[in-house]
PDB file of N, CA and C in Angstrom:
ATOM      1  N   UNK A   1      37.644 -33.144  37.224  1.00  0.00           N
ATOM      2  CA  UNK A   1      38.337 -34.403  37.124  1.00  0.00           C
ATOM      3  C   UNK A   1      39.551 -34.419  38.049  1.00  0.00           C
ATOM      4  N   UNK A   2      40.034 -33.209  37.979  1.00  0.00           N
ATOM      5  CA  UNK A   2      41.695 -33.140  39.164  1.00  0.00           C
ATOM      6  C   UNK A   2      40.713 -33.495  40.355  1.00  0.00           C
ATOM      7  N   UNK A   3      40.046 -32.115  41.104  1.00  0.00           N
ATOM      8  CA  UNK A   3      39.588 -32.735  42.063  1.00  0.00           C
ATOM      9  C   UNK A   3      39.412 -33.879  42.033  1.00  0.00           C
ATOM     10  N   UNK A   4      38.250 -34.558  41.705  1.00  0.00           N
ATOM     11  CA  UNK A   4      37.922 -36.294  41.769  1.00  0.00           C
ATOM     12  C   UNK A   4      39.032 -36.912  42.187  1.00  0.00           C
ATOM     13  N   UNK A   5      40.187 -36.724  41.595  1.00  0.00           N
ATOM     14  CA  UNK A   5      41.622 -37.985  41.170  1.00  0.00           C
ATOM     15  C   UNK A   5      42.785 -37.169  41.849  1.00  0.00           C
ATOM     16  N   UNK A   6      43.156 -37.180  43.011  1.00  0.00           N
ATOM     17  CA  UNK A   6      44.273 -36.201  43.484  1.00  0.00           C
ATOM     18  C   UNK A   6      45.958 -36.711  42.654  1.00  0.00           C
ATOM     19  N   UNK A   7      46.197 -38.073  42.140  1.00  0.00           N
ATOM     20  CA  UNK A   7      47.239 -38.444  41.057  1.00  0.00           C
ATOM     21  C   UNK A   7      47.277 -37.827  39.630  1.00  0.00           C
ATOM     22  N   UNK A   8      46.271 -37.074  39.390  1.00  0.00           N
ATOM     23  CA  UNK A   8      45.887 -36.275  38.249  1.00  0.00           C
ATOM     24  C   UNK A   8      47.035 -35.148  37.349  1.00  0.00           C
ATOM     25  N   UNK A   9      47.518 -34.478  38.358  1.00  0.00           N
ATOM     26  CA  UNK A   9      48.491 -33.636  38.435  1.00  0.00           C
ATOM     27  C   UNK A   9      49.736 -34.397  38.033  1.00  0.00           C
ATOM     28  N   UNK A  10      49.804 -35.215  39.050  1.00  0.00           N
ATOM     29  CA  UNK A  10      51.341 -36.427  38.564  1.00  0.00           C
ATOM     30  C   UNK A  10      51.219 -36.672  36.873  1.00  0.00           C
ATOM     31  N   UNK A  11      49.869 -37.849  37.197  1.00  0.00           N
ATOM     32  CA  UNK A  11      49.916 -37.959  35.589  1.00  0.00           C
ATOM     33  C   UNK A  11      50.136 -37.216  34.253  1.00  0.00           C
ATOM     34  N   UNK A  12      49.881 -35.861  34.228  1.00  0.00           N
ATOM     35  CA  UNK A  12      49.571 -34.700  33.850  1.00  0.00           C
ATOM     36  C   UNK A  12      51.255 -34.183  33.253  1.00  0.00           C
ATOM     37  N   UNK A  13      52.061 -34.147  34.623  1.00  0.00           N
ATOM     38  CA  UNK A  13      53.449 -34.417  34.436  1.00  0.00           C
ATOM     39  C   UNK A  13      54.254 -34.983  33.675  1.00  0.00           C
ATOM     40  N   UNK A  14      53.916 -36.504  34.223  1.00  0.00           N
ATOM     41  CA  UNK A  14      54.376 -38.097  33.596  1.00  0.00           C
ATOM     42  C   UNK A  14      53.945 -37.218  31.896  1.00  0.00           C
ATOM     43  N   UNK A  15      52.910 -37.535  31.504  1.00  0.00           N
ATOM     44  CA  UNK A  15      52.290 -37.194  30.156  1.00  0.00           C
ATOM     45  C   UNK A  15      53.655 -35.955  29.539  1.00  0.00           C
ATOM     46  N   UNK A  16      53.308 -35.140  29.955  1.00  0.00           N
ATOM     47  CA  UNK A  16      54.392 -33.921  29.121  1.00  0.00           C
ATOM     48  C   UNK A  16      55.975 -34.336  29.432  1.00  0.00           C
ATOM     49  N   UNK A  17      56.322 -34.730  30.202  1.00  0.00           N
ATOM     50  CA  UNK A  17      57.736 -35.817  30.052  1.00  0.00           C
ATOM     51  C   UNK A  17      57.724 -36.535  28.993  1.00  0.00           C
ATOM     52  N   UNK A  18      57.255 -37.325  29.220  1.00  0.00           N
ATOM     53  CA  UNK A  18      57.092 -38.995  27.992  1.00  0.00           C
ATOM     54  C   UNK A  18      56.893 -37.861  26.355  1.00  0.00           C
ATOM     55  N   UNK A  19      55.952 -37.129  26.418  1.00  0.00           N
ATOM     56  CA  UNK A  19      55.761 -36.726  25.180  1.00  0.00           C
ATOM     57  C   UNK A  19      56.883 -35.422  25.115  1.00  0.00           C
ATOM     58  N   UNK A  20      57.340 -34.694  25.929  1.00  0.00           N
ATOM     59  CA  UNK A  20      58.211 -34.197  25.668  1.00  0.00           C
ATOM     60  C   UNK A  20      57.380 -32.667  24.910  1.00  0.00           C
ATOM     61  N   UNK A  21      56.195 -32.059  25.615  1.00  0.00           N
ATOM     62  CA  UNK A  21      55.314 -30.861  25.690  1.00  0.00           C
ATOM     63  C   UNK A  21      54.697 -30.642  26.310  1.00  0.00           C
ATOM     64  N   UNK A  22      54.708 -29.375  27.045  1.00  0.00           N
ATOM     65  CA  UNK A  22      53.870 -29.024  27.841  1.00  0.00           C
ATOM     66  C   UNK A  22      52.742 -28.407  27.410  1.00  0.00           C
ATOM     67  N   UNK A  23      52.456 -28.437  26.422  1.00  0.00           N
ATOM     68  CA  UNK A  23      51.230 -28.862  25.596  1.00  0.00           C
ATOM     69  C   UNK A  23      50.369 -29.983  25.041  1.00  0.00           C
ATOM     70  N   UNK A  24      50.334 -30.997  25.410  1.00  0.00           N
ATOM     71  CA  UNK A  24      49.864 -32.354  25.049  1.00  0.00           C
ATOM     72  C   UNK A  24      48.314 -31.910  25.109  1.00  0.00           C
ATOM     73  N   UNK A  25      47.561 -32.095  24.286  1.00  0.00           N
ATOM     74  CA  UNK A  25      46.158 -31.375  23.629  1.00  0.00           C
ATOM     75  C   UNK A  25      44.755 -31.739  25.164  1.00  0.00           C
ATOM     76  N   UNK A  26      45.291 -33.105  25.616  1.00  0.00           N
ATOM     77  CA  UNK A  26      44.193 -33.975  26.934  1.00  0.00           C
ATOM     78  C   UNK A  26      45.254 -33.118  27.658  1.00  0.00           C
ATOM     79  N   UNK A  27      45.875 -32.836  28.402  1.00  0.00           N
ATOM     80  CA  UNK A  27      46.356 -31.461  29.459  1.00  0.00           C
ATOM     81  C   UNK A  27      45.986 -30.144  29.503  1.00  0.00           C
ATOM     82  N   UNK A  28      46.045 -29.460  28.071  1.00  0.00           N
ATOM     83  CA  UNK A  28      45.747 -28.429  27.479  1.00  0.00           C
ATOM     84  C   UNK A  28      43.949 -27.926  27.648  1.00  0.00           C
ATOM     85  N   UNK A  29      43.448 -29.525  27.836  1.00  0.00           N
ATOM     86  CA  UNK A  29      41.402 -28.933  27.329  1.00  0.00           C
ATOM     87  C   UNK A  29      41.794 -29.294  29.206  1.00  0.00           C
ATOM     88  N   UNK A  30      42.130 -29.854  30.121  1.00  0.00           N
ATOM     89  CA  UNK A  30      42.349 -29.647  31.141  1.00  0.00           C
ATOM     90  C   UNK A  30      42.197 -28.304  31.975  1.00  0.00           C
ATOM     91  N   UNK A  31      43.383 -27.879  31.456  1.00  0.00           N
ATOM     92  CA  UNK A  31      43.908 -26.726  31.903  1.00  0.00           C
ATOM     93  C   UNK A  31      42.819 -25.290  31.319  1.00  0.00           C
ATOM     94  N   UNK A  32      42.025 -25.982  30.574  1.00  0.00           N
ATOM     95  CA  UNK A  32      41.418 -24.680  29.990  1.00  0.00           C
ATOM     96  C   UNK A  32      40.160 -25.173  30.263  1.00  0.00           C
ATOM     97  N   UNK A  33      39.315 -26.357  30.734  1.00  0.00           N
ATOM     98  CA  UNK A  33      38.215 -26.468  31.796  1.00  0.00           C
ATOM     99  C   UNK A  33      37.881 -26.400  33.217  1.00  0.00           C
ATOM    100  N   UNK A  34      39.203 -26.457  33.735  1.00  0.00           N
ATOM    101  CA  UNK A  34      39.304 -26.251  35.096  1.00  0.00           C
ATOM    102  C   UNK A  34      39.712 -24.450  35.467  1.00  0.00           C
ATOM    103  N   UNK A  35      39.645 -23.239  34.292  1.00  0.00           N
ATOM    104  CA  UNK A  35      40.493 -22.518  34.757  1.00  0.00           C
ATOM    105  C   UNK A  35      39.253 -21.344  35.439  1.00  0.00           C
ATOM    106  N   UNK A  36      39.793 -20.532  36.026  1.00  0.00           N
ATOM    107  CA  UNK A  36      38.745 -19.795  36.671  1.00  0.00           C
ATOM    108  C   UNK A  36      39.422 -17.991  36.753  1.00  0.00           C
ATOM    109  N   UNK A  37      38.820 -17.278  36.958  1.00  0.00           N
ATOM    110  CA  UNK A  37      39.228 -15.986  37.073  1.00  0.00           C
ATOM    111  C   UNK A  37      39.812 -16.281  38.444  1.00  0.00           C
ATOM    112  N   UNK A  38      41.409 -15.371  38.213  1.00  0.00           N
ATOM    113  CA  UNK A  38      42.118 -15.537  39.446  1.00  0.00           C
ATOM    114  C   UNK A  38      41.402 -14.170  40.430  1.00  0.00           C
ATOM    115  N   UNK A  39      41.531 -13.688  41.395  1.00  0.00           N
ATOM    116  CA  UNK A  39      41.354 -12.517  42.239  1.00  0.00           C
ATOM    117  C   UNK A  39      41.427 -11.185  41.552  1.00  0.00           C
ATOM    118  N   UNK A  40      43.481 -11.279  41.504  1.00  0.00           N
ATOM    119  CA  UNK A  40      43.789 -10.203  41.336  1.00  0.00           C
ATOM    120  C   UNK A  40      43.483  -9.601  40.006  1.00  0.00           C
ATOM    121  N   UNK A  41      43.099 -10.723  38.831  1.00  0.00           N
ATOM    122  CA  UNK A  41      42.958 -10.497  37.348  1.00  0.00           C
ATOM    123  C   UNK A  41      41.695  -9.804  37.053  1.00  0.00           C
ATOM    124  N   UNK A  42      41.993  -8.877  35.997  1.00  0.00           N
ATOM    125  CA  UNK A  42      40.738  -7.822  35.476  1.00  0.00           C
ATOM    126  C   UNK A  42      39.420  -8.841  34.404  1.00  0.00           C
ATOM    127  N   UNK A  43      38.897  -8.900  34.097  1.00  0.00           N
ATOM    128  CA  UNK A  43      37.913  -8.962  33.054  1.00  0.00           C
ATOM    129  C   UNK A  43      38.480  -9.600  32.016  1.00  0.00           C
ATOM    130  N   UNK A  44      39.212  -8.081  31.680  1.00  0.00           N
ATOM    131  CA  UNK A  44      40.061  -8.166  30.299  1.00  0.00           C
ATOM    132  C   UNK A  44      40.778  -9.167  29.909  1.00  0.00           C
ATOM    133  N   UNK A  45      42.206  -9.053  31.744  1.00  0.00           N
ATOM    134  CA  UNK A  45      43.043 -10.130  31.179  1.00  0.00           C
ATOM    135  C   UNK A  45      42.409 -11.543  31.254  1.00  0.00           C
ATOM    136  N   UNK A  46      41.678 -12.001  32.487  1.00  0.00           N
ATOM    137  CA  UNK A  46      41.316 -12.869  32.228  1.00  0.00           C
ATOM    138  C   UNK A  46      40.301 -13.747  30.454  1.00  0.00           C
ATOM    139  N   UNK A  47      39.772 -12.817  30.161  1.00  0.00           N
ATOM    140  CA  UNK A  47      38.974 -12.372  28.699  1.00  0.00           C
ATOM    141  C   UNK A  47      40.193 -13.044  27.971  1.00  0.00           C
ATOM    142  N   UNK A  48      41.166 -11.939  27.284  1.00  0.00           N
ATOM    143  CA  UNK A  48      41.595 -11.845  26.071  1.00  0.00           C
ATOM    144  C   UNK A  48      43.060 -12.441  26.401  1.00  0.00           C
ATOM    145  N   UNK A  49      43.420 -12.607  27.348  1.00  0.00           N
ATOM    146  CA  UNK A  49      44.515 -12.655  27.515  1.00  0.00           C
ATOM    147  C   UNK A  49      45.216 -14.793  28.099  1.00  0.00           C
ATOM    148  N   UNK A  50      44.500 -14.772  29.448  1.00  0.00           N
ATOM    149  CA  UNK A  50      44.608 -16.182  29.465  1.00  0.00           C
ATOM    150  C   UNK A  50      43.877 -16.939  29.238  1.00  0.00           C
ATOM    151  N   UNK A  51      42.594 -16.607  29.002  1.00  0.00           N
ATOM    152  CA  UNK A  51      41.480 -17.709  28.795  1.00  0.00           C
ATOM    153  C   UNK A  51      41.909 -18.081  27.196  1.00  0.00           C
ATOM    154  N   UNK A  52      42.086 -16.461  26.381  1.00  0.00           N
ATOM    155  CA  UNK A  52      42.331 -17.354  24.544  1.00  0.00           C
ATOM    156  C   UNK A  52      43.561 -18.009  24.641  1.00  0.00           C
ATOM    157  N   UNK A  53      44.596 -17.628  25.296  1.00  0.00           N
ATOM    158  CA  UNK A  53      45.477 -18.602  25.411  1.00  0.00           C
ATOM    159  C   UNK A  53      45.488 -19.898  25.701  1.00  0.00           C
ATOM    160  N   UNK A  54      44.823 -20.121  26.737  1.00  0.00           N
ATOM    161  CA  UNK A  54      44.301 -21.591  27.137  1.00  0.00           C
ATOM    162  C   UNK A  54      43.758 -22.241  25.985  1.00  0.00           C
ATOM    163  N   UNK A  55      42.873 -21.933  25.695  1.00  0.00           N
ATOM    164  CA  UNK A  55      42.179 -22.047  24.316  1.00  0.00           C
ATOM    165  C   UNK A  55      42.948 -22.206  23.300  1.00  0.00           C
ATOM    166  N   UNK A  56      43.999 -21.464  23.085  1.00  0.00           N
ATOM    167  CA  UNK A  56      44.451 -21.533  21.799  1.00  0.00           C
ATOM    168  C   UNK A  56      45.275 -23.184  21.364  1.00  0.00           C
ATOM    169  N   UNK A  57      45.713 -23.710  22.889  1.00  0.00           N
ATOM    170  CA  UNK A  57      46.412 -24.741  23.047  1.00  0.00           C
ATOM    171  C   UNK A  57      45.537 -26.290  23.146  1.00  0.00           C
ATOM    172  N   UNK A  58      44.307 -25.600  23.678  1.00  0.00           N
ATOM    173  CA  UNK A  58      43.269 -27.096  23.814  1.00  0.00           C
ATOM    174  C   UNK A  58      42.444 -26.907  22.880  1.00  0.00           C
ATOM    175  N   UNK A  59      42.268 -26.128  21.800  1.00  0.00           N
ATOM    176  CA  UNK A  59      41.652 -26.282  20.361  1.00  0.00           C
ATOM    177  C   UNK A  59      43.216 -26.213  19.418  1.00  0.00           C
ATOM    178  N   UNK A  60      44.109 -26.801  19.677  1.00  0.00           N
ATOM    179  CA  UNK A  60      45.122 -26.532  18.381  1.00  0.00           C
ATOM    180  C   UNK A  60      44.909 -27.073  17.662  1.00  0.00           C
ATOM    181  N   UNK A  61      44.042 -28.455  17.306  1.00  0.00           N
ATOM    182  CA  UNK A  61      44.441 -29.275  15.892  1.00  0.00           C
ATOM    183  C   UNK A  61      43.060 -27.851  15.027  1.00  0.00           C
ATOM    184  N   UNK A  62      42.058 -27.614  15.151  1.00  0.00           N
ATOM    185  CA  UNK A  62      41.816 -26.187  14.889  1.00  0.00           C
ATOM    186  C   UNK A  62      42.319 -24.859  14.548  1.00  0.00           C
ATOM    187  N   UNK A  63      43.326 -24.817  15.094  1.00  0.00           N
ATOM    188  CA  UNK A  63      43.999 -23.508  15.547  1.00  0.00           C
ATOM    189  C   UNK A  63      44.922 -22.827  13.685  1.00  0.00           C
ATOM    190  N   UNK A  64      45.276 -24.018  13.189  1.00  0.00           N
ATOM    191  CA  UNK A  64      45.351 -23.858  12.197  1.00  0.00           C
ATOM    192  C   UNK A  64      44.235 -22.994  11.177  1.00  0.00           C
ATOM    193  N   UNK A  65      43.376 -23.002  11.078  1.00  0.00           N
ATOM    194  CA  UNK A  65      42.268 -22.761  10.103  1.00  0.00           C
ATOM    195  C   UNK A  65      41.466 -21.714  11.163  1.00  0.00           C
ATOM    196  N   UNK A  66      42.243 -21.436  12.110  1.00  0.00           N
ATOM    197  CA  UNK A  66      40.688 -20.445  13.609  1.00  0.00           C
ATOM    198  C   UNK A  66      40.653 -21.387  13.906  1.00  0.00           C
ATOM    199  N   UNK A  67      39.360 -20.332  15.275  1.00  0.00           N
ATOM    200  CA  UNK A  67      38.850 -21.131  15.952  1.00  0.00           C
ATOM    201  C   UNK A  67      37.558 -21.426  15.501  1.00  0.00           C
ATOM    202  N   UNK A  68      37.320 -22.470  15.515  1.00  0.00           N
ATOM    203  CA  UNK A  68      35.455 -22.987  14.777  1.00  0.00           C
ATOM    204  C   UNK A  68      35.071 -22.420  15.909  1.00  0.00           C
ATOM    205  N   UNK A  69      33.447 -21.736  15.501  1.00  0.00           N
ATOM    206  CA  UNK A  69      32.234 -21.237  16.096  1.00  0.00           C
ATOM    207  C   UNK A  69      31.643 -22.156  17.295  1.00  0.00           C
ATOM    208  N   UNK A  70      32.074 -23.877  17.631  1.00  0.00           N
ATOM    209  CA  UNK A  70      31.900 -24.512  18.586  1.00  0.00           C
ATOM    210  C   UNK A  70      33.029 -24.267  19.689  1.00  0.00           C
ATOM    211  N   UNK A  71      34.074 -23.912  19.159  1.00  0.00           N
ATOM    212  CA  UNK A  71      35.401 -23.717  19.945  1.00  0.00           C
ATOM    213  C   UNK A  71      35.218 -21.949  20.728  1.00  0.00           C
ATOM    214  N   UNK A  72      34.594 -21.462  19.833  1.00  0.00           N
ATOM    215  CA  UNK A  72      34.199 -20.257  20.440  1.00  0.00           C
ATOM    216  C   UNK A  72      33.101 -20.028  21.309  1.00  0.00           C
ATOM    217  N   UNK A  73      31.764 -21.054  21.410  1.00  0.00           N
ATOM    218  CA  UNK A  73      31.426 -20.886  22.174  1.00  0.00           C
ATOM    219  C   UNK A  73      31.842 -21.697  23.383  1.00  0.00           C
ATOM    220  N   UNK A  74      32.301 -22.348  23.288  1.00  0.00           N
ATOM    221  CA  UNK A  74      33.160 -22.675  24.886  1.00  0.00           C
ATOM    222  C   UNK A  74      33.669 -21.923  25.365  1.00  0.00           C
ATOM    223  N   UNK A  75      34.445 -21.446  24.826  1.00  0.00           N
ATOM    224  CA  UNK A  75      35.587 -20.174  25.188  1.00  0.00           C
ATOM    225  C   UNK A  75      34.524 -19.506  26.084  1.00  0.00           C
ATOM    226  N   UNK A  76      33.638 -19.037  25.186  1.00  0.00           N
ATOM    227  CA  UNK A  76      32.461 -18.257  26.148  1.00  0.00           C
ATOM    228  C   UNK A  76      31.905 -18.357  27.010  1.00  0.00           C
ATOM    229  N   UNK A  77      31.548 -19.564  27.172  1.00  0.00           N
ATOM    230  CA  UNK A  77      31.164 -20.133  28.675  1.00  0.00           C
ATOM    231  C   UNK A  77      31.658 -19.867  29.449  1.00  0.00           C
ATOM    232  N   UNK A  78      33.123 -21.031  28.758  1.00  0.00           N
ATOM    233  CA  UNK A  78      34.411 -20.905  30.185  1.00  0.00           C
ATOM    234  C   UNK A  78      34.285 -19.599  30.908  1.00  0.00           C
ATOM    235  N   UNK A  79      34.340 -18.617  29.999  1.00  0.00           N
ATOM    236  CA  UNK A  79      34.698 -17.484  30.322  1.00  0.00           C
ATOM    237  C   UNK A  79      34.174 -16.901  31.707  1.00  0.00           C
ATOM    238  N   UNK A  80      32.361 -16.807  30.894  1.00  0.00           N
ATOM    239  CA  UNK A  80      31.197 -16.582  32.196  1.00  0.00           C
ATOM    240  C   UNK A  80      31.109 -17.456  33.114  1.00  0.00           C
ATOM    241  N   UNK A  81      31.475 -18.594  32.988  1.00  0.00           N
ATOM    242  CA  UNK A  81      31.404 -19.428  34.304  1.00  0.00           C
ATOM    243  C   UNK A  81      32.779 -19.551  35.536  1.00  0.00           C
ATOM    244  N   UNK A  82      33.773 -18.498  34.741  1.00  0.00           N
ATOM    245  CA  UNK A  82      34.853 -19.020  35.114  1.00  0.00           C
ATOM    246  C   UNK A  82      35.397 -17.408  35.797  1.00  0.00           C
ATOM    247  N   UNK A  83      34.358 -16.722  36.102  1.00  0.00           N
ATOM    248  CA  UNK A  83      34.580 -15.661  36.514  1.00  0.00           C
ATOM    249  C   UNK A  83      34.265 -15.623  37.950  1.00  0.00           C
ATOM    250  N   UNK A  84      35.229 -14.145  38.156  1.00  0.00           N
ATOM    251  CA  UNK A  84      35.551 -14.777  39.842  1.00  0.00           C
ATOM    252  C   UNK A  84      34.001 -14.074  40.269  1.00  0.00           C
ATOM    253  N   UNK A  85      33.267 -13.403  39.868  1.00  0.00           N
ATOM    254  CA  UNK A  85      31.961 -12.805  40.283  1.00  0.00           C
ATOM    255  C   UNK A  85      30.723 -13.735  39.700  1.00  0.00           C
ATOM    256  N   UNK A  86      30.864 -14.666  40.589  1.00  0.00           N
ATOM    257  CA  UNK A  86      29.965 -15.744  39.861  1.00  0.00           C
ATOM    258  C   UNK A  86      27.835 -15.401  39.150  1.00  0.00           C
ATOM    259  N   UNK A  87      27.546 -14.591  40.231  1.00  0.00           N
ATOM    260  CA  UNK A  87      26.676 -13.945  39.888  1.00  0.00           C
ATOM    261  C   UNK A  87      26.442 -13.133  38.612  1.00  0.00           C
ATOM    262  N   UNK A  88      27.552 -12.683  38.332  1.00  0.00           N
ATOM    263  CA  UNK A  88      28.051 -11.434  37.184  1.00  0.00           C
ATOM    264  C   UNK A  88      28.256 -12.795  35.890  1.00  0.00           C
ATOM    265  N   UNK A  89      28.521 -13.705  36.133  1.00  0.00           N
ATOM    266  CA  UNK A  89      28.896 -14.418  35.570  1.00  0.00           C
ATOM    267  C   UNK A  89      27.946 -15.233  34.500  1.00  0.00           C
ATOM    268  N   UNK A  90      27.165 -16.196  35.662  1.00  0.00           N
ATOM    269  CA  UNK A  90      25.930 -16.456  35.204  1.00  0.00           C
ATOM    270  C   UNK A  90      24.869 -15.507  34.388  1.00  0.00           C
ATOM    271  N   UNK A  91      24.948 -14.314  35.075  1.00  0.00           N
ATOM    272  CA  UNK A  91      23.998 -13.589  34.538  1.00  0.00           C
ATOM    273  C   UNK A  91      24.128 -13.480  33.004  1.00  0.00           C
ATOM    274  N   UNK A  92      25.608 -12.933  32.779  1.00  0.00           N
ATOM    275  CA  UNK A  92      26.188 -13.039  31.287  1.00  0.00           C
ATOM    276  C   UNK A  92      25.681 -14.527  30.443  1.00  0.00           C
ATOM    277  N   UNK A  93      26.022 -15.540  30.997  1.00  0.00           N
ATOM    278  CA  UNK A  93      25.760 -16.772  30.310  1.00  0.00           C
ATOM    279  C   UNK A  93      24.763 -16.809  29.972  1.00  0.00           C
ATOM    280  N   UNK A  94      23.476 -16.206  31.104  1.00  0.00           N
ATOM    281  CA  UNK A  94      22.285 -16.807  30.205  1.00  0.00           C
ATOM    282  C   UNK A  94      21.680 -15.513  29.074  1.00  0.00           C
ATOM    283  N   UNK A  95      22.253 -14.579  29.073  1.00  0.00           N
ATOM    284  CA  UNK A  95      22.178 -13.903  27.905  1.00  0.00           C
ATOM    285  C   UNK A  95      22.698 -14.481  26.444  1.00  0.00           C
ATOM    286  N   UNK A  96      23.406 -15.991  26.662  1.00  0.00           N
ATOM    287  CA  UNK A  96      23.654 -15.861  25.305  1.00  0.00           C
ATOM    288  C   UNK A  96      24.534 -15.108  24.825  1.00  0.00           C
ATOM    289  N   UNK A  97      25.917 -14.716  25.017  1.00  0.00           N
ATOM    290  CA  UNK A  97      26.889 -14.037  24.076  1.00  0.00           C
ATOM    291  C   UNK A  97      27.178 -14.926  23.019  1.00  0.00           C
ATOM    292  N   UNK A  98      27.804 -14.065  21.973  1.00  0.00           N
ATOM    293  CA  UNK A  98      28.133 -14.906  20.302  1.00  0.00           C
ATOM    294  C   UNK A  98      29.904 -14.647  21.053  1.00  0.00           C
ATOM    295  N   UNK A  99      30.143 -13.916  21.433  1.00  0.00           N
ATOM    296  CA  UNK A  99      31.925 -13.274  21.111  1.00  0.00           C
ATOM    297  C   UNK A  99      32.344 -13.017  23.136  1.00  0.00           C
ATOM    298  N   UNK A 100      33.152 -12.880  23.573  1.00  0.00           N
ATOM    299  CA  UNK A 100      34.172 -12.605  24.473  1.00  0.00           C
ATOM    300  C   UNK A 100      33.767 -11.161  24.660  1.00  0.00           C
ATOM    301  N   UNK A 101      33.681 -10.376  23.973  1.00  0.00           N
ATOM    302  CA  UNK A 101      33.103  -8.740  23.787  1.00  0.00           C
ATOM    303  C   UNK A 101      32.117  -8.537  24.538  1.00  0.00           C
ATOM    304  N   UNK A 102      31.076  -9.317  23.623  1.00  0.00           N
ATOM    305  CA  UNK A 102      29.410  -9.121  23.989  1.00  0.00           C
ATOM    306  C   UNK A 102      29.449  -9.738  25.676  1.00  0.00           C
ATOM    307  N   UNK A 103      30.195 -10.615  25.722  1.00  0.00           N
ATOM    308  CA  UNK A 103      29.769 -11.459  27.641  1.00  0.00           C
ATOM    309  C   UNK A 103      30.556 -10.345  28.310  1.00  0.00           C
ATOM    310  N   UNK A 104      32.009  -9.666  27.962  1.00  0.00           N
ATOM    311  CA  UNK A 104      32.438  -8.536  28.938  1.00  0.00           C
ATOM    312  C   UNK A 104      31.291  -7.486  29.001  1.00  0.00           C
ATOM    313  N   UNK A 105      30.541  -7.009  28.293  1.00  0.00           N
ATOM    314  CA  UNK A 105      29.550  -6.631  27.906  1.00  0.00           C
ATOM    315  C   UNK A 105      28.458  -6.766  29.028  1.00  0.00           C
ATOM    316  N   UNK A 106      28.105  -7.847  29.209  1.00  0.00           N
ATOM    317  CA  UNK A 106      27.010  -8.153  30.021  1.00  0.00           C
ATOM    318  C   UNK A 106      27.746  -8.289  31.942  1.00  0.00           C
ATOM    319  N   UNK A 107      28.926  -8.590  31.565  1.00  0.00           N
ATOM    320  CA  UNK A 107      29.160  -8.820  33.011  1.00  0.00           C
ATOM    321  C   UNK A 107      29.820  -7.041  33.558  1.00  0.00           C
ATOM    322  N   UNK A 108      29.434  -6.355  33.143  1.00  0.00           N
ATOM    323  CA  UNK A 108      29.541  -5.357  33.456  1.00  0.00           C
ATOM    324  C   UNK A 108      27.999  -4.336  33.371  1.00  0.00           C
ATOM    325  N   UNK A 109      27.181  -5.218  32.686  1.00  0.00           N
ATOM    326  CA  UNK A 109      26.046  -4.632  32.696  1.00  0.00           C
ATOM    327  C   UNK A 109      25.167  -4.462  34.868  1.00  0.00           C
ATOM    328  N   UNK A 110      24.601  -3.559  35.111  1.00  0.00           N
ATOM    329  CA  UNK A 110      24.405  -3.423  36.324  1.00  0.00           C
ATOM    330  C   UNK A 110      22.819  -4.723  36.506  1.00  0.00           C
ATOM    331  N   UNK A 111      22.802  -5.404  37.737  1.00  0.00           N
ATOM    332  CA  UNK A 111      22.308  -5.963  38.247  1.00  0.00           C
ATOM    333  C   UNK A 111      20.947  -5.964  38.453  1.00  0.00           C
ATOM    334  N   UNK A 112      19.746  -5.921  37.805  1.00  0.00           N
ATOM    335  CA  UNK A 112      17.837  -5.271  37.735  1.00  0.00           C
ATOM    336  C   UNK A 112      17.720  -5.864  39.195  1.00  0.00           C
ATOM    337  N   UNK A 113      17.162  -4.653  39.667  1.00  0.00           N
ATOM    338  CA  UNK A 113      17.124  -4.768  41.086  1.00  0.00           C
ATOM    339  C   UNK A 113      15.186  -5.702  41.629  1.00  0.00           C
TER     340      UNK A 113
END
């Protein structure tokens, strides 16, 4: 959607001004669909570290009670799709992980030649 709309970002801004958070929940599922494994980031951190974070902010009205089992499998996706080894990535996805574990799991599994 950013791509598509290069004012996206502004708005995005405007929004957490006016509301006065840089958490506003439509920024937040933003920021946590567009995000991708950076370079320098491991598995892990990307895994456990910024992706549940992202997450934790664009599932909050949830966040109270967990995360529901639909909120988790996004997470999971995101995860595999959002990895900087896109191959490694996919491959994980179409295995089907339940958990963040099981897909580090697979994207470390070696490649059937």
């Amino acid at each position: 959607m950013m791509r598509e709309n290069r004012h996206m970002p502004q708005l995005m801004k405007r929004m957490e001004q006016r509301f006065a958070s840089k958490h506003v929940r439509e920024t937040a599922l933003i920021r946590f669909q567009t995000a991708k494994q950076r370079i320098e980031e491991t598995i892990e951190d990307w895994a456990a570290e910024r992706l549940h974070h992202l997450a934790l902010y664009a599932f909050e009205e949830d966040a109270g009670a967990g995360l529901w089992k639909r909120d988790i499998k996004q997470i999971v996706l995101k995860f595999c799709t959002g990895c900087a080894d896109r191959e490694a990535g996919f491959k994980a996805a179409n295995m089907r992980p339940e958990s963040l574990e099981e897909a580090t799991t697979y994207i470390y599994l070696p490649v059937p030649v």
